[in-house]
PDB file of N, CA and C in Angstrom:
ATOM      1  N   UNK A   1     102.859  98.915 108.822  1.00  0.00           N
ATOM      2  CA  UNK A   1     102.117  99.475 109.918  1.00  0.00           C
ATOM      3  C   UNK A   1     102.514  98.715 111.179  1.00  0.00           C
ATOM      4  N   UNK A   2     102.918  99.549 112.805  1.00  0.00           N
ATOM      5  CA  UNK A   2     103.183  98.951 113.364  1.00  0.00           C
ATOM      6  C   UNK A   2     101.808  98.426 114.401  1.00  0.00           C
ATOM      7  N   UNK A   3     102.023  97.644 114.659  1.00  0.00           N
ATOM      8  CA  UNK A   3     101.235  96.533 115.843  1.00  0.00           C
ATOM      9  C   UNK A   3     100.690  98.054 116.778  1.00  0.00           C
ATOM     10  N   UNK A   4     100.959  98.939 117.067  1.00  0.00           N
ATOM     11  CA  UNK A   4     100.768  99.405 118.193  1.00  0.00           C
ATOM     12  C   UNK A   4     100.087 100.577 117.582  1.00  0.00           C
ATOM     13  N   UNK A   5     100.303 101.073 116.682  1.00  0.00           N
ATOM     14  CA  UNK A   5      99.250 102.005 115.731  1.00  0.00           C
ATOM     15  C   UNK A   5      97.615 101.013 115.019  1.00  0.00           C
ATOM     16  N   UNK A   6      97.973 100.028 114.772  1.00  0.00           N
ATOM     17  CA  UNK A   6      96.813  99.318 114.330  1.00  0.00           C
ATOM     18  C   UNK A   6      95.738  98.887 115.032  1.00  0.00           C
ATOM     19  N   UNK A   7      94.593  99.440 114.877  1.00  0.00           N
ATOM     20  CA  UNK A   7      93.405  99.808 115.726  1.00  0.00           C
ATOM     21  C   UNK A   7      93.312  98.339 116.047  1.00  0.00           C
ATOM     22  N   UNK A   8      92.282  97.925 117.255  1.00  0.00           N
ATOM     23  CA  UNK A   8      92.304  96.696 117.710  1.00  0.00           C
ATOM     24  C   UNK A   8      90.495  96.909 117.975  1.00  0.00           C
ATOM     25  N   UNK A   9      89.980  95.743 117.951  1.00  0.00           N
ATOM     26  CA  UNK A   9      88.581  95.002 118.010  1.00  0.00           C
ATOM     27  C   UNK A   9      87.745  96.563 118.485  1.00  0.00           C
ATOM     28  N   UNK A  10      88.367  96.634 120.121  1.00  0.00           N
ATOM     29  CA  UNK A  10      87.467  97.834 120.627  1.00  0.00           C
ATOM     30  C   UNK A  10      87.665  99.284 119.858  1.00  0.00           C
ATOM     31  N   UNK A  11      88.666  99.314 119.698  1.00  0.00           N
ATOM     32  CA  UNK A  11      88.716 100.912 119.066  1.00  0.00           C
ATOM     33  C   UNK A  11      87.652 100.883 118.050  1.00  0.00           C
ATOM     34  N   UNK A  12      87.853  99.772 116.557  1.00  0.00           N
ATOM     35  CA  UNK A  12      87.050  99.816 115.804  1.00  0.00           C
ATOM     36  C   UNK A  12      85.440 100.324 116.352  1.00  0.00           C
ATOM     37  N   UNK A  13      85.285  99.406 117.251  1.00  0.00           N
ATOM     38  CA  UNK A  13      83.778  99.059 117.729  1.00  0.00           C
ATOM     39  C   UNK A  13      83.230 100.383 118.484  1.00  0.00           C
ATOM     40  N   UNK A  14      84.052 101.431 119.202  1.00  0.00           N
ATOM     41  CA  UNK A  14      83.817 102.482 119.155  1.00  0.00           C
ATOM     42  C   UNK A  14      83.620 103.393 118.267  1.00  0.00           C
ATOM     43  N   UNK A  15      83.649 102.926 117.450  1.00  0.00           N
ATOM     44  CA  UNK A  15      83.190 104.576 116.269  1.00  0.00           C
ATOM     45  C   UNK A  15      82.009 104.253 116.159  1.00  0.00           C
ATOM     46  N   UNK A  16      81.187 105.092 116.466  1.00  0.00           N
ATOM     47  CA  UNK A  16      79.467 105.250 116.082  1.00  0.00           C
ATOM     48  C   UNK A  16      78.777 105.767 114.938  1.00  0.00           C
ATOM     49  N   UNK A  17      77.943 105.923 115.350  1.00  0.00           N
ATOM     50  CA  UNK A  17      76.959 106.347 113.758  1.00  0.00           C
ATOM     51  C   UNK A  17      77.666 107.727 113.601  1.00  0.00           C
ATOM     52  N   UNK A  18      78.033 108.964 114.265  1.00  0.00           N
ATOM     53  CA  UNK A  18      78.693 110.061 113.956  1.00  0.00           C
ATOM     54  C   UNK A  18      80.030 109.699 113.074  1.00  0.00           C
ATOM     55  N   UNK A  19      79.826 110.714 112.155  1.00  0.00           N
ATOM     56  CA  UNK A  19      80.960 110.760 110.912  1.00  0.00           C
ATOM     57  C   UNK A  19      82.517 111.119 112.066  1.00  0.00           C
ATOM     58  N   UNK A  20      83.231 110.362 112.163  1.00  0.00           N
ATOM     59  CA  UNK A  20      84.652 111.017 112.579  1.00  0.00           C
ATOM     60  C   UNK A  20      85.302 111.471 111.529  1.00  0.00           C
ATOM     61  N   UNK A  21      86.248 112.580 111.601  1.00  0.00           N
ATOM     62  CA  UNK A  21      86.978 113.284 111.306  1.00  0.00           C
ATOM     63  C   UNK A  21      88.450 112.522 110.280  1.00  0.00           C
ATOM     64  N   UNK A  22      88.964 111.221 109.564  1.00  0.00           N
ATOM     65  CA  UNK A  22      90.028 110.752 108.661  1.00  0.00           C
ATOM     66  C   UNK A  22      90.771 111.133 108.079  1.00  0.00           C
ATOM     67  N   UNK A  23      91.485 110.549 107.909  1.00  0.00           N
ATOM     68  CA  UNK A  23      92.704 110.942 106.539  1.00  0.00           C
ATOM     69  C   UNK A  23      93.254 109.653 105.959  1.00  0.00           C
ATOM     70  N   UNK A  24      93.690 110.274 104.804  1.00  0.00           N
ATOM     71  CA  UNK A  24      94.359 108.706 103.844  1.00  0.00           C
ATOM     72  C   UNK A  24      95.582 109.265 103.632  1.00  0.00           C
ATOM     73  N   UNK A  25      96.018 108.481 103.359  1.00  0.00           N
ATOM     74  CA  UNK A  25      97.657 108.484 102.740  1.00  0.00           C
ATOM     75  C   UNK A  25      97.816 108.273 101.897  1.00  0.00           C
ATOM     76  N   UNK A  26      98.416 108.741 100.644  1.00  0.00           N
ATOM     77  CA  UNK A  26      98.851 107.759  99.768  1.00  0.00           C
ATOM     78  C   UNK A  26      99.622 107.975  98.668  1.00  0.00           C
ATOM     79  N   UNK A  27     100.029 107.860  97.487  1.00  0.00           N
ATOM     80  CA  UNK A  27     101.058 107.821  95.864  1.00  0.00           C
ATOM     81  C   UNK A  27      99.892 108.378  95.219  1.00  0.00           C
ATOM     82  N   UNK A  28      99.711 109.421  94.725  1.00  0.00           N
ATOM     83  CA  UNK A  28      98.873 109.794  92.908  1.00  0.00           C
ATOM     84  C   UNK A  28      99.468 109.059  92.168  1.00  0.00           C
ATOM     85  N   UNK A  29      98.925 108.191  90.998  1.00  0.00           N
ATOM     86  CA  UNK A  29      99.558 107.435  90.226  1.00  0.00           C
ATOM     87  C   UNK A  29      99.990 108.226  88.892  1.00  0.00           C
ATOM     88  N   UNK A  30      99.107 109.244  88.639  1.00  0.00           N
ATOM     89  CA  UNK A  30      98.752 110.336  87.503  1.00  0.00           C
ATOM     90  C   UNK A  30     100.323 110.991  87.247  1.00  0.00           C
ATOM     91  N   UNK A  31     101.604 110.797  88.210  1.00  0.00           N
ATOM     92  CA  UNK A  31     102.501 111.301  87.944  1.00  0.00           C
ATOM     93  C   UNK A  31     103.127 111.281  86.699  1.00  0.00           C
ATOM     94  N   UNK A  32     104.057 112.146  86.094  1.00  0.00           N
ATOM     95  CA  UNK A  32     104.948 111.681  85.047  1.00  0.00           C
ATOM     96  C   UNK A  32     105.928 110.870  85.212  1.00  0.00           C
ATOM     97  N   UNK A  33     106.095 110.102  84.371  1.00  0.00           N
ATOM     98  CA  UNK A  33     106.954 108.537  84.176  1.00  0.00           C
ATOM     99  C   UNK A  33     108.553 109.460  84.463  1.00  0.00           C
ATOM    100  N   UNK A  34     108.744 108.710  85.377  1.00  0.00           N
ATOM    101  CA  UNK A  34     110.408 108.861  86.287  1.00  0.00           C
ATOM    102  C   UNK A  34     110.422 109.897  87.326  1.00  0.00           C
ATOM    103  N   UNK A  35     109.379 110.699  87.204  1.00  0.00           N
ATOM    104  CA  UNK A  35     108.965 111.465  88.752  1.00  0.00           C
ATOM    105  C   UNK A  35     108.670 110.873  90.320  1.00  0.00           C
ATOM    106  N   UNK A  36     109.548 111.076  91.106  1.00  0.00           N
ATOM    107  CA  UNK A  36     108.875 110.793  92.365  1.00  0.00           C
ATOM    108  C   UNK A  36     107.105 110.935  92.240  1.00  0.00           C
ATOM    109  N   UNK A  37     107.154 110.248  93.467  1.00  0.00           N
ATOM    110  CA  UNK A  37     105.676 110.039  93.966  1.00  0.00           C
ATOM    111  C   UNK A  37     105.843 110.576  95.258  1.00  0.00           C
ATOM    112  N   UNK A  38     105.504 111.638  95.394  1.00  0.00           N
ATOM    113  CA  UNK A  38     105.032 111.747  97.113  1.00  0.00           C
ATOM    114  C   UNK A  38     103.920 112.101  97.572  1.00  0.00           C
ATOM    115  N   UNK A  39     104.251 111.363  99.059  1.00  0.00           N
ATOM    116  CA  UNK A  39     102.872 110.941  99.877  1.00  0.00           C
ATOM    117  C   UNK A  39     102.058 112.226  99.981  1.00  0.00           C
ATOM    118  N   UNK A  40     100.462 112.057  99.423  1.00  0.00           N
ATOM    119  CA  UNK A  40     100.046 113.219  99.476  1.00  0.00           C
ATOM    120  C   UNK A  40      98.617 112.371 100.431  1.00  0.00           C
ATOM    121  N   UNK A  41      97.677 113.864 100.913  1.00  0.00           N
ATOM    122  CA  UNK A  41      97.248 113.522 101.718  1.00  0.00           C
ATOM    123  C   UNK A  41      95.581 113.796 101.368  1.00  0.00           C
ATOM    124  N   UNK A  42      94.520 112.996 101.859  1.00  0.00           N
ATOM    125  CA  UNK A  42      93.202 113.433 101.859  1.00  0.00           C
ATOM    126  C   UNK A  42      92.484 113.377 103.107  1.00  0.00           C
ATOM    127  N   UNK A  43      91.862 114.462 103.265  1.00  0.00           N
ATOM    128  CA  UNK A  43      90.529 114.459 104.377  1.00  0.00           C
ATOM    129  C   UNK A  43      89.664 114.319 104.522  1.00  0.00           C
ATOM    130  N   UNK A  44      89.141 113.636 105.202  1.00  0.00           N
ATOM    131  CA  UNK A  44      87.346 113.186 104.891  1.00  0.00           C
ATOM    132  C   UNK A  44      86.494 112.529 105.904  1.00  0.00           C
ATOM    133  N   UNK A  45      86.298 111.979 106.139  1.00  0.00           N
ATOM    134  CA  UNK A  45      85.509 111.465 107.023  1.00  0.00           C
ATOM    135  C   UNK A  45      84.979 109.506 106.896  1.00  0.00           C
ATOM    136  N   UNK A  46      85.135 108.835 108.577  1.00  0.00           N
ATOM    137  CA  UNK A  46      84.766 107.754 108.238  1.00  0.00           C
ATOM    138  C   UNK A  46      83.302 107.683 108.835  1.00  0.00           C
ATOM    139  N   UNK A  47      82.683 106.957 108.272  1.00  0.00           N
ATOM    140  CA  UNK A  47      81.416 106.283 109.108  1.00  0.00           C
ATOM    141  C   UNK A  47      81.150 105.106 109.340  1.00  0.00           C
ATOM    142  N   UNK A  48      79.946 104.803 109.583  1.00  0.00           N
ATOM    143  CA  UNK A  48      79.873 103.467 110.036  1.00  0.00           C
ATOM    144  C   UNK A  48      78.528 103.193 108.843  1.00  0.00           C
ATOM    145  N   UNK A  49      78.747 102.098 108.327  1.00  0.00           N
ATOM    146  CA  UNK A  49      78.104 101.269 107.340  1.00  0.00           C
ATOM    147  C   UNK A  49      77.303 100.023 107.845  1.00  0.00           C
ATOM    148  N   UNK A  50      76.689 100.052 108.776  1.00  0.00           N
ATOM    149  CA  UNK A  50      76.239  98.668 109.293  1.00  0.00           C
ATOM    150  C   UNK A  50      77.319  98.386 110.279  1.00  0.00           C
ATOM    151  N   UNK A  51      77.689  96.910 109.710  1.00  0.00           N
ATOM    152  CA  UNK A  51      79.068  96.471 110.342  1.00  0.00           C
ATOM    153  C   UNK A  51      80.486  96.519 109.718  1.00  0.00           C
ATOM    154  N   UNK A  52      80.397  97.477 108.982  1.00  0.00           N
ATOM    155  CA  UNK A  52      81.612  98.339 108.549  1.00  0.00           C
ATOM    156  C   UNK A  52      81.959  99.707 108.699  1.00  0.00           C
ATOM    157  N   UNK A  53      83.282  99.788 108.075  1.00  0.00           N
ATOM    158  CA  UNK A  53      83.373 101.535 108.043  1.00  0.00           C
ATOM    159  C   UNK A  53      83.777 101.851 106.585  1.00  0.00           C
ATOM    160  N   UNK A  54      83.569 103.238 106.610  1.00  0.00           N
ATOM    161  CA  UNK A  54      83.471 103.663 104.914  1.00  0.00           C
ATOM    162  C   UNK A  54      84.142 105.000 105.141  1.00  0.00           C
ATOM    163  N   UNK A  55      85.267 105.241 104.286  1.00  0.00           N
ATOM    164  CA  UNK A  55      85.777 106.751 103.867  1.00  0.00           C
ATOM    165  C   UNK A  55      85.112 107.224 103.109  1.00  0.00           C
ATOM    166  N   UNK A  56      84.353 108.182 104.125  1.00  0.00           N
ATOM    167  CA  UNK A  56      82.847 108.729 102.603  1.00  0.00           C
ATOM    168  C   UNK A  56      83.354 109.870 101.895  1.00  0.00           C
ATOM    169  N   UNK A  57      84.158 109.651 101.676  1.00  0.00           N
ATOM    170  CA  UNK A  57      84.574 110.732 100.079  1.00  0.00           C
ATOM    171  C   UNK A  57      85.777 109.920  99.172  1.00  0.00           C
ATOM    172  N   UNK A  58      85.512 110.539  97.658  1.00  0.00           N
ATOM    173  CA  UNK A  58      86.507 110.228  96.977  1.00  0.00           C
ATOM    174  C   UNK A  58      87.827 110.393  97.167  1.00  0.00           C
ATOM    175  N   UNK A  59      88.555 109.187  96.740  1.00  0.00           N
ATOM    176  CA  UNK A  59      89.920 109.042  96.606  1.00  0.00           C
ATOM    177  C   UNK A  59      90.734 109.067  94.872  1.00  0.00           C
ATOM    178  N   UNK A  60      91.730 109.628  94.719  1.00  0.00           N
ATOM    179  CA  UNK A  60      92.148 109.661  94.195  1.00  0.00           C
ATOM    180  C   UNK A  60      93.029 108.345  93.544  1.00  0.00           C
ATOM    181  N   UNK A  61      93.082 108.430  92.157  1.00  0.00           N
ATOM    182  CA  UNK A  61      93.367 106.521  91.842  1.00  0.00           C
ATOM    183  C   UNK A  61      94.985 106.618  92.403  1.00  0.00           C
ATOM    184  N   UNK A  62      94.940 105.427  92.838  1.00  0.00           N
ATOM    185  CA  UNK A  62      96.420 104.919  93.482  1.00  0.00           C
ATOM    186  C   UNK A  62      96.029 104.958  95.096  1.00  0.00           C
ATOM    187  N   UNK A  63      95.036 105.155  95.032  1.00  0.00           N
ATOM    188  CA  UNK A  63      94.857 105.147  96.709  1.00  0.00           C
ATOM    189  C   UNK A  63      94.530 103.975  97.427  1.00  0.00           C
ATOM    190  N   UNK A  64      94.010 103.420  96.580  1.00  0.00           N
ATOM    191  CA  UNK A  64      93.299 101.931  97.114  1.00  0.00           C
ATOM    192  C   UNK A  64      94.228 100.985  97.917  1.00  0.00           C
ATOM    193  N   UNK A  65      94.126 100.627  98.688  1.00  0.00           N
ATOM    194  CA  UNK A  65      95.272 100.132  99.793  1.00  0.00           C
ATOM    195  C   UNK A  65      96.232 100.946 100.671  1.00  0.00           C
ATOM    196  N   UNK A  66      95.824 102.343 100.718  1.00  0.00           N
ATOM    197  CA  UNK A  66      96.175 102.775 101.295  1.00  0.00           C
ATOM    198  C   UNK A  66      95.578 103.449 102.994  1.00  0.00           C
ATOM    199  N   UNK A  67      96.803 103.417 104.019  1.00  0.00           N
ATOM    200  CA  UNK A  67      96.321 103.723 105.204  1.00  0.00           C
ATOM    201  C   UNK A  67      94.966 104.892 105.469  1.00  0.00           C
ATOM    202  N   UNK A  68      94.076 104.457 106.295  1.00  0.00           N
ATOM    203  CA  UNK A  68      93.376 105.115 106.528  1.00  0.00           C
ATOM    204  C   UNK A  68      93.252 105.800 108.320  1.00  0.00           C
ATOM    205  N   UNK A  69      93.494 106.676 108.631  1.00  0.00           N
ATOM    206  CA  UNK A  69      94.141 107.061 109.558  1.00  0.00           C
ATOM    207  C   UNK A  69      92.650 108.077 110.694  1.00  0.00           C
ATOM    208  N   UNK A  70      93.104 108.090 112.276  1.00  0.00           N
ATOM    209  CA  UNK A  70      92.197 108.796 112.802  1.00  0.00           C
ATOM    210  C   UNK A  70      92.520 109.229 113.654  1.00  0.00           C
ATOM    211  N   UNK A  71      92.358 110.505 115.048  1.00  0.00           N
ATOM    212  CA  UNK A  71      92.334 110.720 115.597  1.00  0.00           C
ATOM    213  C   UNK A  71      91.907 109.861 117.035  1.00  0.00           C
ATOM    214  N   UNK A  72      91.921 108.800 117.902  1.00  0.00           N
ATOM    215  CA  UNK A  72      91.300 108.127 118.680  1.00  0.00           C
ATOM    216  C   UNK A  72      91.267 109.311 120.186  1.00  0.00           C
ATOM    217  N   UNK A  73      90.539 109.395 120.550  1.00  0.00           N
ATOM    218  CA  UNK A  73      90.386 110.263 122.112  1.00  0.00           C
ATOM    219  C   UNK A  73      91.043 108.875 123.453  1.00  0.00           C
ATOM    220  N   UNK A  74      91.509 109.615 124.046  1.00  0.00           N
ATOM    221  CA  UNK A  74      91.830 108.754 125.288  1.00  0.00           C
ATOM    222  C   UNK A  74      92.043 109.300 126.639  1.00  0.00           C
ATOM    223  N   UNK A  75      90.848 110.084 127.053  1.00  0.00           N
ATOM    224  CA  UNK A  75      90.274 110.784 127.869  1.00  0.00           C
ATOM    225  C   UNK A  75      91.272 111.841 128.827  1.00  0.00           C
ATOM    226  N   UNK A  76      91.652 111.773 129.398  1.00  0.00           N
ATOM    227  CA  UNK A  76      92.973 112.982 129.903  1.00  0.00           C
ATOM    228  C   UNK A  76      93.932 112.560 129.548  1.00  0.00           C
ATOM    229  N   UNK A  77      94.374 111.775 128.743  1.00  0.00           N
ATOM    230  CA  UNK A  77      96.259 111.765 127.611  1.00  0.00           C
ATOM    231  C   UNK A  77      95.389 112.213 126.357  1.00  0.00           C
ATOM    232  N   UNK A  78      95.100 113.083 126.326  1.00  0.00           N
ATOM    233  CA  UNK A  78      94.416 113.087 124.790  1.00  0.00           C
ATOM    234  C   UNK A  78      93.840 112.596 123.833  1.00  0.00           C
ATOM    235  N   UNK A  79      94.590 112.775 122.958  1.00  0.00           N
ATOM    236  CA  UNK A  79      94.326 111.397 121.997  1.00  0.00           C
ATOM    237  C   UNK A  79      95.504 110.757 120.671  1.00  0.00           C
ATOM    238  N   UNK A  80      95.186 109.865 120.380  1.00  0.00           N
ATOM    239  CA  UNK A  80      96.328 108.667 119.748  1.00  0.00           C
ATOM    240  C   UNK A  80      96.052 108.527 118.119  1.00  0.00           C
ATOM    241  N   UNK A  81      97.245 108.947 117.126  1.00  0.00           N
ATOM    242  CA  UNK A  81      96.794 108.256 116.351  1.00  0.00           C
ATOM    243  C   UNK A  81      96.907 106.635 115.989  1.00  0.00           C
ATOM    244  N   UNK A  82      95.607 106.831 115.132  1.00  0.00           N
ATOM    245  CA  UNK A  82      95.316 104.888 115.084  1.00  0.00           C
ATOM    246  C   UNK A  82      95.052 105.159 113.570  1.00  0.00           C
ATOM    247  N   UNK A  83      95.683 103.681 112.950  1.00  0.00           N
ATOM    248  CA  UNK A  83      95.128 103.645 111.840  1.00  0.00           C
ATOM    249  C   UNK A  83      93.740 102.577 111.793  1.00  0.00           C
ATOM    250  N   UNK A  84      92.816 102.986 110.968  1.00  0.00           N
ATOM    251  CA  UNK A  84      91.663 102.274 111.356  1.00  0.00           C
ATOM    252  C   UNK A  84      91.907 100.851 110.220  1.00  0.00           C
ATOM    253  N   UNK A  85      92.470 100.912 109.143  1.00  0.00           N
ATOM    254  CA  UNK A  85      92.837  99.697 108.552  1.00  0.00           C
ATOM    255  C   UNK A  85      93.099 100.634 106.810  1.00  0.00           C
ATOM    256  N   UNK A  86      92.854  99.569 105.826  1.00  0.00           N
ATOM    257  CA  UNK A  86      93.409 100.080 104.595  1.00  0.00           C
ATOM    258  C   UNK A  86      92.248 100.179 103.320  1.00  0.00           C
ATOM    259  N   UNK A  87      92.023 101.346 102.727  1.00  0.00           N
ATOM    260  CA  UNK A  87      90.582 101.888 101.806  1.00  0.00           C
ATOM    261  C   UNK A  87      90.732 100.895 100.550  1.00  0.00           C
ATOM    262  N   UNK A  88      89.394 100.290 100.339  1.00  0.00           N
ATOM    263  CA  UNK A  88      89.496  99.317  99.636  1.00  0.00           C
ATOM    264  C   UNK A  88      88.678 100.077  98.661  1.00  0.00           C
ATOM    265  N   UNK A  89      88.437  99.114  96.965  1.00  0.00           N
ATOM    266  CA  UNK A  89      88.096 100.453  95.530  1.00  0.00           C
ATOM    267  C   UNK A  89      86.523 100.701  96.164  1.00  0.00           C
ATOM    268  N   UNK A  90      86.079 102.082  95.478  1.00  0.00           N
ATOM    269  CA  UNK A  90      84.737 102.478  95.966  1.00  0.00           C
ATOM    270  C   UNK A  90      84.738 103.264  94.599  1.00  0.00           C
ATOM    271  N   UNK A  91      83.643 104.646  94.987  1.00  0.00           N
ATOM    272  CA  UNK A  91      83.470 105.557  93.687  1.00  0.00           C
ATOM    273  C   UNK A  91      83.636 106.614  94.964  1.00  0.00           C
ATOM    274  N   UNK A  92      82.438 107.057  95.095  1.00  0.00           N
ATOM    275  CA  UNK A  92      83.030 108.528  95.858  1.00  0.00           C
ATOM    276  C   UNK A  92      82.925 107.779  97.956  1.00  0.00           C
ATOM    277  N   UNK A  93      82.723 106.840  97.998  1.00  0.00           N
ATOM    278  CA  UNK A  93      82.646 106.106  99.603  1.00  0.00           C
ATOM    279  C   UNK A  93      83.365 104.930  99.090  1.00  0.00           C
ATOM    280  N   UNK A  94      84.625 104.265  99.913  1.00  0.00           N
ATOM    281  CA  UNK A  94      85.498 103.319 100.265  1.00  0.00           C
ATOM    282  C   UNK A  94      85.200 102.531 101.526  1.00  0.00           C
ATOM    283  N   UNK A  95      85.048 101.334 101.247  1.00  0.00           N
ATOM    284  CA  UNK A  95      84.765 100.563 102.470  1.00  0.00           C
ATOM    285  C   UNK A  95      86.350 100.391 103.165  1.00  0.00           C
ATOM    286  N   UNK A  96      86.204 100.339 104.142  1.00  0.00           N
ATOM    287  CA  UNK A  96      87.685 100.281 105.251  1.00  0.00           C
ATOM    288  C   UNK A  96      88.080  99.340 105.264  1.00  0.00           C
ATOM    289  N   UNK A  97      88.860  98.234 105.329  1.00  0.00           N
ATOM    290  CA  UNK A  97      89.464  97.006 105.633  1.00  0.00           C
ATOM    291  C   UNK A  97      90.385  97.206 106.815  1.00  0.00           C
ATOM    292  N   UNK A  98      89.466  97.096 107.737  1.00  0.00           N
ATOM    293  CA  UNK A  98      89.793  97.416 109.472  1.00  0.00           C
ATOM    294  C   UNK A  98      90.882  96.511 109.746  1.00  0.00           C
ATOM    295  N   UNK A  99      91.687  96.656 110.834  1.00  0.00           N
ATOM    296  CA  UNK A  99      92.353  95.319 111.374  1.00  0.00           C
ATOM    297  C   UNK A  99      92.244  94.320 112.265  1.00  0.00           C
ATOM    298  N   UNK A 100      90.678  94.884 112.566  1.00  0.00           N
ATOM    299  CA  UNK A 100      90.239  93.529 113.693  1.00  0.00           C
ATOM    300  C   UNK A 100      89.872  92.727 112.735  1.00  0.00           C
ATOM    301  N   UNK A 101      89.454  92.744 111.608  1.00  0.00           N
ATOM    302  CA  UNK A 101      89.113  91.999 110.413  1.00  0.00           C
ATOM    303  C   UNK A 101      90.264  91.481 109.851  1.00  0.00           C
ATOM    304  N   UNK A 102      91.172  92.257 109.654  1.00  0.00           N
ATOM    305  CA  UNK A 102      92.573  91.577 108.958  1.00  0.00           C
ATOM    306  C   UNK A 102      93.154  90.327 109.922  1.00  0.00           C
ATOM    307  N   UNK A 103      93.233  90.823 111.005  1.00  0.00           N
ATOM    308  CA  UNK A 103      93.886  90.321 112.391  1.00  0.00           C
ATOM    309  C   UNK A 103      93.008  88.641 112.334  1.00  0.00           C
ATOM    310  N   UNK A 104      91.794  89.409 112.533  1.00  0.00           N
ATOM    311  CA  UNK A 104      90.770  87.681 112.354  1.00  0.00           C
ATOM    312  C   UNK A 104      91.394  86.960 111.289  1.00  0.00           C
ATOM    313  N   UNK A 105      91.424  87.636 110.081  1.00  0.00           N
ATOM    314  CA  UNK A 105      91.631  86.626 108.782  1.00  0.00           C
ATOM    315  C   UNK A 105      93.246  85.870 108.950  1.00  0.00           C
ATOM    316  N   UNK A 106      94.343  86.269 109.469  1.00  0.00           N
ATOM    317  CA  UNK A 106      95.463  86.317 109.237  1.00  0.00           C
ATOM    318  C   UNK A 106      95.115  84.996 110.187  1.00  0.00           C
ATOM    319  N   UNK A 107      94.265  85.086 111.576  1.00  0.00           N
ATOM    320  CA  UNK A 107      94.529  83.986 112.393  1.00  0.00           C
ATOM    321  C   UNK A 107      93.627  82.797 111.943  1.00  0.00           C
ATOM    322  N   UNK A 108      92.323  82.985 111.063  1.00  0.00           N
ATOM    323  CA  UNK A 108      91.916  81.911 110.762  1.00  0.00           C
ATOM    324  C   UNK A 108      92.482  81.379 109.317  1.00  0.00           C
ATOM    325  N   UNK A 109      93.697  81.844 108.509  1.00  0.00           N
ATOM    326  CA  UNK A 109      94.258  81.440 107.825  1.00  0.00           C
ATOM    327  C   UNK A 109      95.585  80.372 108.588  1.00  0.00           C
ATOM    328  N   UNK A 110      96.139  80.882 109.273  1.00  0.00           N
ATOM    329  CA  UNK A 110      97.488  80.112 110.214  1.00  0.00           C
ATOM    330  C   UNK A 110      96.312  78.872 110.634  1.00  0.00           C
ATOM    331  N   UNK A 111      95.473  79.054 111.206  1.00  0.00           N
ATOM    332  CA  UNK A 111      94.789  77.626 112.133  1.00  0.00           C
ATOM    333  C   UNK A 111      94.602  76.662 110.835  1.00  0.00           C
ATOM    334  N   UNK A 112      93.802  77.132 110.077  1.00  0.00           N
ATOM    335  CA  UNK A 112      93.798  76.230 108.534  1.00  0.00           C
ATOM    336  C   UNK A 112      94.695  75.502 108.131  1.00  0.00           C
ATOM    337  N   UNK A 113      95.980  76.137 108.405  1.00  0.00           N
ATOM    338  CA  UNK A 113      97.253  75.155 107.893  1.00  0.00           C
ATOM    339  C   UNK A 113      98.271  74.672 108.852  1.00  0.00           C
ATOM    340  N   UNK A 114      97.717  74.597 110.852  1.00  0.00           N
ATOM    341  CA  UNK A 114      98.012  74.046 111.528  1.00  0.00           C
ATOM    342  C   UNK A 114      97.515  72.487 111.286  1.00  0.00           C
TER     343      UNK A 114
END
């Protein structure tokens, strides 16, 4: 994922209690042995969980770590896609693993071993 698609602190912090509109990406694992895998796609919706976000519908197995994707608005240029971070295991709702969260962890891991 590049730096410039990966949602940052504010984007996250803009999504409100309204369900936005998502998609995932990802491999079905269910394939037959020596078959490609291709990227297939789901729609659904994220929300807000407190101080998280959640893909509130089921995913299909092999999905787990995979991009979770959105529409962002950006008022007369339209709007941008952003990925909001990567769907971590759930049953039929996936909690998000955002990247202002990743981003935090990655930097309070480097300071640890400065």
């Amino acid at each position: 994922m590049t730096d410039g698609v990966a949602a940052r602190a504010a984007e996250v912090a803009a999504i409100g209690e309204l369900p936005i509109s998502a998609f995932v990406l990802g491999h079905l694992v269910n394939e037959p042995s020596g078959s490609s895998r291709p990227l297939e796609l789901v729609v659904g919706r994220v929300i807000r969980d407190g101080d998280r976000l959640v893909f509130a519908s089921p995913l299909p197995a092999g999905f787990v770590g995979a991009p979770v994707f959105c529409l962002q608005a950006r008022g007369s240029d339209g709007g941008a896609l952003q990925c909001l971070g990567l769907a971590l295991p759930g049953d039929d709702r996936h909690p998000v693993a955002t990247f202002d969260r990743i981003r935090d962890a990655i930097a309070d891991l480097t300071t640890q071993r400065a």
